[in-house]
Every structure is written in C-alpha cells, then in structure tokens.
C-alpha atoms as a PDB file:
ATOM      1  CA  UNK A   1      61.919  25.619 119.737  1.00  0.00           C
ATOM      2  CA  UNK A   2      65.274  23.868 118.435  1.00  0.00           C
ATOM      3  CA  UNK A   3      64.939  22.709 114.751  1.00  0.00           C
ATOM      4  CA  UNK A   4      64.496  18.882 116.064  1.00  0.00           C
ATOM      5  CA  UNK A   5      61.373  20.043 116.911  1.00  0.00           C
ATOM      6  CA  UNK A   6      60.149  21.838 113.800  1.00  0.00           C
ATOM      7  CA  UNK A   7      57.792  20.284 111.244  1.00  0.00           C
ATOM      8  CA  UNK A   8      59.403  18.381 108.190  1.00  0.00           C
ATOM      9  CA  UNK A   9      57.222  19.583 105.323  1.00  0.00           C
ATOM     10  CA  UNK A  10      58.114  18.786 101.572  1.00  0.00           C
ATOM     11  CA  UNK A  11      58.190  21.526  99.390  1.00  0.00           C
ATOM     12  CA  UNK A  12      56.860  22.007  96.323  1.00  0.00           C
ATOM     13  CA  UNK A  13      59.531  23.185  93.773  1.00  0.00           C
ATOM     14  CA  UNK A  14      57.784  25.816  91.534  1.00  0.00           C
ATOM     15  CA  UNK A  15      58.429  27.741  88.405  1.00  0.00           C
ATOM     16  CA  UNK A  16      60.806  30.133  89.887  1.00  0.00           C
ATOM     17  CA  UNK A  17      62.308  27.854  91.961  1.00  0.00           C
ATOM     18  CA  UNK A  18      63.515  25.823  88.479  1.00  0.00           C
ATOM     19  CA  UNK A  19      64.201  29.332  86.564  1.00  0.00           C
ATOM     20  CA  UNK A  20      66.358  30.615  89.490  1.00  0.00           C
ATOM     21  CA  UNK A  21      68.295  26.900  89.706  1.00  0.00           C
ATOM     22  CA  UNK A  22      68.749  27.425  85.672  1.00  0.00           C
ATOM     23  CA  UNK A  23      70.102  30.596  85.887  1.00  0.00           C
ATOM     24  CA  UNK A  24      72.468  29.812  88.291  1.00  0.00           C
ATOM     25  CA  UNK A  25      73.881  26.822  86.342  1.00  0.00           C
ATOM     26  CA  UNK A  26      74.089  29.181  83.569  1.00  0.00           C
ATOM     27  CA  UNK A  27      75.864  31.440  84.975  1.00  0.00           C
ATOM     28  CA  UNK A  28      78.447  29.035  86.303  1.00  0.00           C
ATOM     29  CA  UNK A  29      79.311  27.363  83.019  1.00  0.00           C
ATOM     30  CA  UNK A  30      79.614  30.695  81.351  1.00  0.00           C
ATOM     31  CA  UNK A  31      81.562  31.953  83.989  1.00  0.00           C
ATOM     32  CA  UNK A  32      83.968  28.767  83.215  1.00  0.00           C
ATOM     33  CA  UNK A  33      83.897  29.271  79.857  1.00  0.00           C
ATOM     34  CA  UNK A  34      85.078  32.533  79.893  1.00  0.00           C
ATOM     35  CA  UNK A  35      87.984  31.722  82.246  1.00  0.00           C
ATOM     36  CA  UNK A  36      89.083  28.934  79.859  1.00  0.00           C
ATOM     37  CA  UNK A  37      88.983  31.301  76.754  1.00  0.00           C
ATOM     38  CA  UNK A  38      90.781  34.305  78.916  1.00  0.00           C
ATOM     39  CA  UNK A  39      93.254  31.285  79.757  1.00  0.00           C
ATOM     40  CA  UNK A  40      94.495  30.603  76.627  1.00  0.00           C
ATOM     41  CA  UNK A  41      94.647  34.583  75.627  1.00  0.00           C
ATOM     42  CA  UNK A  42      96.724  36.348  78.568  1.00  0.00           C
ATOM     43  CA  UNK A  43     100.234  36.280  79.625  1.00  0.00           C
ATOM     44  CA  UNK A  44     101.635  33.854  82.217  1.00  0.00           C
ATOM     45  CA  UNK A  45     101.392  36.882  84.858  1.00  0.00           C
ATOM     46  CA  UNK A  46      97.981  38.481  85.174  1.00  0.00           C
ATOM     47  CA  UNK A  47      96.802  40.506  88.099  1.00  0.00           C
ATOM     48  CA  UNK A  48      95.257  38.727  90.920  1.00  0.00           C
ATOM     49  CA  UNK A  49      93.936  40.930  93.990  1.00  0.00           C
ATOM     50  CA  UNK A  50      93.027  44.764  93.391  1.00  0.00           C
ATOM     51  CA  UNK A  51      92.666  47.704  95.791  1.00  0.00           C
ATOM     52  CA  UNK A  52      89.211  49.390  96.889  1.00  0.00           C
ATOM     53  CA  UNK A  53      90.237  52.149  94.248  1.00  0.00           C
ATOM     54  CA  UNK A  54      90.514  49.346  91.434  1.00  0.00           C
ATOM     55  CA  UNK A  55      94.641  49.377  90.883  1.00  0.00           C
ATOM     56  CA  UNK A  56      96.977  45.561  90.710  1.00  0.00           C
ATOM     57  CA  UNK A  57      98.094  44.628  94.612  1.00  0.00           C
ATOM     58  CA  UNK A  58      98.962  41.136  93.505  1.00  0.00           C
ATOM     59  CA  UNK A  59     100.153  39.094  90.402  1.00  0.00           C
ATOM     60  CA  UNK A  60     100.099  35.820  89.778  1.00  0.00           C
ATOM     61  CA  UNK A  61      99.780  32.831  87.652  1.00  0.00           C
ATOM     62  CA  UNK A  62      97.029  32.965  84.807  1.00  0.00           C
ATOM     63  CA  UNK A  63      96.009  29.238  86.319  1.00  0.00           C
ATOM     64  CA  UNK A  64      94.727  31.633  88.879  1.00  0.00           C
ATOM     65  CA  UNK A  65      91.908  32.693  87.251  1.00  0.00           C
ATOM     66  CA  UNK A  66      89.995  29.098  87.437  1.00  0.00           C
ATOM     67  CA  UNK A  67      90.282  29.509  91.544  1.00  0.00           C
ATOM     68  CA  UNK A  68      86.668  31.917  90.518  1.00  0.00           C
ATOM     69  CA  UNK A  69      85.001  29.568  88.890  1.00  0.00           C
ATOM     70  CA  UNK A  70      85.966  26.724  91.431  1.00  0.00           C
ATOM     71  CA  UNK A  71      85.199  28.404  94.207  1.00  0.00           C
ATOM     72  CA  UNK A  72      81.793  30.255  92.550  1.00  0.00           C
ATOM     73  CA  UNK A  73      80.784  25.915  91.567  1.00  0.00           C
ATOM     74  CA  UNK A  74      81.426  24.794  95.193  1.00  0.00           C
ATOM     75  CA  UNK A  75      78.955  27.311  96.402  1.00  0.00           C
ATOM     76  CA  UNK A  76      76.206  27.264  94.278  1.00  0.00           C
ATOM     77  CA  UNK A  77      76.462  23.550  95.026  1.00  0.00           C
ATOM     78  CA  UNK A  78      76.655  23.622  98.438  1.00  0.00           C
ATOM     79  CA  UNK A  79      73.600  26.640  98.779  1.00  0.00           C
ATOM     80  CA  UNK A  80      71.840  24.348  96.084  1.00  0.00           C
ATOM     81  CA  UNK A  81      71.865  21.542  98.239  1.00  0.00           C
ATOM     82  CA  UNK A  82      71.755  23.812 101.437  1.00  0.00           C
ATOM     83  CA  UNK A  83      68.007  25.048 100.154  1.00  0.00           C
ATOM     84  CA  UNK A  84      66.813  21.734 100.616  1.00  0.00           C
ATOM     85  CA  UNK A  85      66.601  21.721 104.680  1.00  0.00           C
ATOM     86  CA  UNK A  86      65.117  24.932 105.522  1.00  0.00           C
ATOM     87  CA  UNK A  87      63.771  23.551 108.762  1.00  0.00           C
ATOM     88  CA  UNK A  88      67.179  24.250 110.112  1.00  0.00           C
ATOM     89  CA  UNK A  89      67.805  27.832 109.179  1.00  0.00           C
ATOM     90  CA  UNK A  90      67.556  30.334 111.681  1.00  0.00           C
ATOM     91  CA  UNK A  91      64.392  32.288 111.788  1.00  0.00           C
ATOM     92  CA  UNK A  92      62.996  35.658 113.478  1.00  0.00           C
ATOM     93  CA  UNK A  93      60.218  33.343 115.012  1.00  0.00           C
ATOM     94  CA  UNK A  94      58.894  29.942 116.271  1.00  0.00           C
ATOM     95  CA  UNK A  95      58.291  27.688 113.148  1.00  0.00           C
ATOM     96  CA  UNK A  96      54.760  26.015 113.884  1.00  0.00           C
ATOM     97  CA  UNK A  97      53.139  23.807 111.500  1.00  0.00           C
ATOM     98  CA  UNK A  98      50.833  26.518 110.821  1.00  0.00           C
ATOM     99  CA  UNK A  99      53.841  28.935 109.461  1.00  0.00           C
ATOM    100  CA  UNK A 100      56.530  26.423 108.465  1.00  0.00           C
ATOM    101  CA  UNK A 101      55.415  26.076 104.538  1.00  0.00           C
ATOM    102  CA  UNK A 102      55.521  30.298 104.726  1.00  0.00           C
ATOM    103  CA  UNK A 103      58.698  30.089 106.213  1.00  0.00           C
ATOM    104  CA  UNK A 104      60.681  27.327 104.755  1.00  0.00           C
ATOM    105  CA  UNK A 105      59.410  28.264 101.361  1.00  0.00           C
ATOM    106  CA  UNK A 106      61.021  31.915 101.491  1.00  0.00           C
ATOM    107  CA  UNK A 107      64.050  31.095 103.378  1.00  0.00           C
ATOM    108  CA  UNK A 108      64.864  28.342 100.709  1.00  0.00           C
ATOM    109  CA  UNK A 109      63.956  30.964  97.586  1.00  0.00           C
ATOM    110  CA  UNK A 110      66.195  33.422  99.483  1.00  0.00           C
ATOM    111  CA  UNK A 111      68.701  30.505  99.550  1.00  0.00           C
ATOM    112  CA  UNK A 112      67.887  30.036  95.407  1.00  0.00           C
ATOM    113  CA  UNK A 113      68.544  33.769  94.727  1.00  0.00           C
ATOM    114  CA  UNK A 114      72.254  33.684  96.315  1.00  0.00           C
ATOM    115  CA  UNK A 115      72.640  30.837  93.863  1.00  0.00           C
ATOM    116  CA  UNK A 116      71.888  33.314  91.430  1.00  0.00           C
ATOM    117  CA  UNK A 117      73.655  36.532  92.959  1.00  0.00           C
ATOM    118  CA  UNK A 118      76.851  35.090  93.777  1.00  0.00           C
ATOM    119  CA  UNK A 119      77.868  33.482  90.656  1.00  0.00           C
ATOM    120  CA  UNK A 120      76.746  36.923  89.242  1.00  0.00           C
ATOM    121  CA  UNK A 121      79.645  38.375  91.951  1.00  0.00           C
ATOM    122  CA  UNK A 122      82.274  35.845  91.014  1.00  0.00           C
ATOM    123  CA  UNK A 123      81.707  36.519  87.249  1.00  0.00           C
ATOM    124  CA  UNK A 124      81.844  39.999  87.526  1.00  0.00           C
ATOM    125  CA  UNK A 125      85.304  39.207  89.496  1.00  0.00           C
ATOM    126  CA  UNK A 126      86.480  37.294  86.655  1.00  0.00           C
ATOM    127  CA  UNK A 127      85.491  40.236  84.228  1.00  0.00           C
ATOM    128  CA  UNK A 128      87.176  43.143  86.573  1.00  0.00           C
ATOM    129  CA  UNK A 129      90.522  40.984  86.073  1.00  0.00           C
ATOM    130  CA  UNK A 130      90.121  40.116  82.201  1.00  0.00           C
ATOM    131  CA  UNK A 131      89.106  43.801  81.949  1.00  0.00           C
ATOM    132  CA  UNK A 132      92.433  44.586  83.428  1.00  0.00           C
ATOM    133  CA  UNK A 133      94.780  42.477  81.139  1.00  0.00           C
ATOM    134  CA  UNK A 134      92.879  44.098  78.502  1.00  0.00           C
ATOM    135  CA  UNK A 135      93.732  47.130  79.334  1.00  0.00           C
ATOM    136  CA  UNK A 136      97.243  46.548  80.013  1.00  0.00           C
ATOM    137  CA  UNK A 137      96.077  46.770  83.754  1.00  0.00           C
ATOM    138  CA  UNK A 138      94.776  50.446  84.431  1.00  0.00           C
ATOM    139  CA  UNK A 139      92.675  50.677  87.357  1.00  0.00           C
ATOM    140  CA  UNK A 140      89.630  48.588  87.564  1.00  0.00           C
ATOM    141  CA  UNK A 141      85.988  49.055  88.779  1.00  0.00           C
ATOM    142  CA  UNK A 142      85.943  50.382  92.065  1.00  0.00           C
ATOM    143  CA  UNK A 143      82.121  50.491  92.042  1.00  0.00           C
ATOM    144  CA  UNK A 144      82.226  46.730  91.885  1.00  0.00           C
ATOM    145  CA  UNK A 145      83.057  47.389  96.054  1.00  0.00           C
ATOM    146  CA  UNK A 146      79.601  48.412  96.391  1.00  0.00           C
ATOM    147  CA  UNK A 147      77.345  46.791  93.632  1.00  0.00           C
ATOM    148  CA  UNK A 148      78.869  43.130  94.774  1.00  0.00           C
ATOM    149  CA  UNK A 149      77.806  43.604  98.610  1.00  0.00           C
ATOM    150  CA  UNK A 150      74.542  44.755  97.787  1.00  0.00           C
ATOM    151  CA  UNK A 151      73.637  41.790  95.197  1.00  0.00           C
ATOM    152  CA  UNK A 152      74.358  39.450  97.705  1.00  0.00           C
ATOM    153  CA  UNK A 153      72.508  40.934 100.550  1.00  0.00           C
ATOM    154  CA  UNK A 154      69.442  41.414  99.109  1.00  0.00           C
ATOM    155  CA  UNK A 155      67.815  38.204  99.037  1.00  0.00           C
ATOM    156  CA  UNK A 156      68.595  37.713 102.174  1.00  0.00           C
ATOM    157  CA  UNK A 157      67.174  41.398 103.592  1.00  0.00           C
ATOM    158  CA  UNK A 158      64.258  41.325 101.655  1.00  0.00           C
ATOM    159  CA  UNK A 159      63.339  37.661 103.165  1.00  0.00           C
ATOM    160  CA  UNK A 160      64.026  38.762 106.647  1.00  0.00           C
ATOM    161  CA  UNK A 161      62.098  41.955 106.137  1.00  0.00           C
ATOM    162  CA  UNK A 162      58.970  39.779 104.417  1.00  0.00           C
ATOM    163  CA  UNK A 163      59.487  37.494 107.593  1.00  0.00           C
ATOM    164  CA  UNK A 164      59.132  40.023 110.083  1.00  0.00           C
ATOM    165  CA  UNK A 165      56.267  41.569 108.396  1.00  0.00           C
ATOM    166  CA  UNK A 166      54.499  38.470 108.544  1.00  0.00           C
ATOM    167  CA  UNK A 167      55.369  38.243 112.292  1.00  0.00           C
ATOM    168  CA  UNK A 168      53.621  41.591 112.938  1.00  0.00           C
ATOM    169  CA  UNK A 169      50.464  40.826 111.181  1.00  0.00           C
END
C-alpha cells in the first residue's frame, strides 16, 4: 500500500509526547549556552575533529564550536516537525485503519525520542571538545564512539522491535 493510500488520523499529543518535546528544547538551549560561555573562555585555536582513540586530528577556529549547536537546532527542528506525518514513514507492515493510530503513534514517539537523544549526542560532542581545551588537549573520551551510536539507535530498535511484535500477534 503506498502512503497515498494510508489513513490520515490526528494524533493525540500526550504527556510524554510534551515532556519529550521539553526536554529536547532544553537540551538545545543549554547546549547553546554552553558553547557561547566556552566561546568567550578558549583560545582562538581549539581542537575540532578527534580520533576513535580520543587524540586532536584537526584544529580550528573557536567560532567552530557553534557549527554543534546549529546543526543539533536544525535537527531537532526538522525531526520535530518530521513527527507530525507519520503516515509516510516506512513500516514493517500494511498500515490499515485498524493499526494506523498503533503505528503512527509509536513511529512519531520514536521520532520524539531522537529529538531527545541527539541533542544529548551533539552536547556530549560539545563537552568531549571543551573537555579537551581544558585539559590542554589530552586524549578525549573514546567511549563516546560507542555510547553516541547506541543512544541514537535505540528509539528507533525498540519501535521496530514493538512493531514487529505486534505484527506476530
């Protein structure tokens, strides 16, 4: 069934819906907050890109460190909005108007999680790099390889997973 066929339902915005769109926007403005107070702290040179093992590959401009926050705002915005037209995500079945309030509503949640998760990513980004200036750029977190991955993938696996259990029963 292509998604012109699928059933436009409204969906009701609940409680967690509105805590996980606060969090998100609070995440973002501390996020910029921070970079504007590390801004006016650090040298004109501050580390940029790191390895997997946590050490400096690339300098560059302190003005670099607002590209996180920039980049973190355009995508909560755009999943934000994005959350609002599940009826044409990709799904593991047909959407029915039986299933499509089951369906829409968790896709869009899993949507309102990565607007949670992925600020969380870009603000722990932010934090590796202030951490290095700090500490006149020794080696970072190279756990940060593995934890950031895994916080953004698992709103999404956990929908798909509740999705295809549903399927089954």
């Amino acid at each position: 069934m292509s998604f012109r066929d699928r059933p436009l339902i409204v969906l009701k915005i609940e409680k967690t819906d509105r805590l996980l769109f606060l969090a998100s926007a609070l995440i973002v403005i501390i996020i910029w907050v921070i970079a504007f107070r590390a801004y006016t702290m650090f040298p004109e040179t501050i580390p940029t890109r790191f390895d997997a093992n946590g050490k400096v590959q690339t300098w560059g401009s302190r003005k670099s460190l607002f590209m996180l926050p920039s980049v973190c705002t355009g995508m909560t915005l755009l999943l934000a909005w994005l959350s609002r037209f599940p009826q044409f995500f990709n799904y593991p079945t047909t959407i029915t108007k039986d299933n499509a309030a089951f369906y829409y509503q968790l896709a869009s949640r899993a949507i309102r999680w990565l607007c949670v998760t992925i600020p969380f990513v870009f603000g722990l980004e932010l934090w590796q790099s202030i951490r290095s200036v700090k500490n006149n750029f020794v080696e970072t977190a190279g756990w940060l390889w593995v934890a950031e991955p895994l916080l953004v993938l698992t709103p999404v696996v956990i929908a798909i997973f509740k999705m295809v259990n549903k399927q089954k029963k």
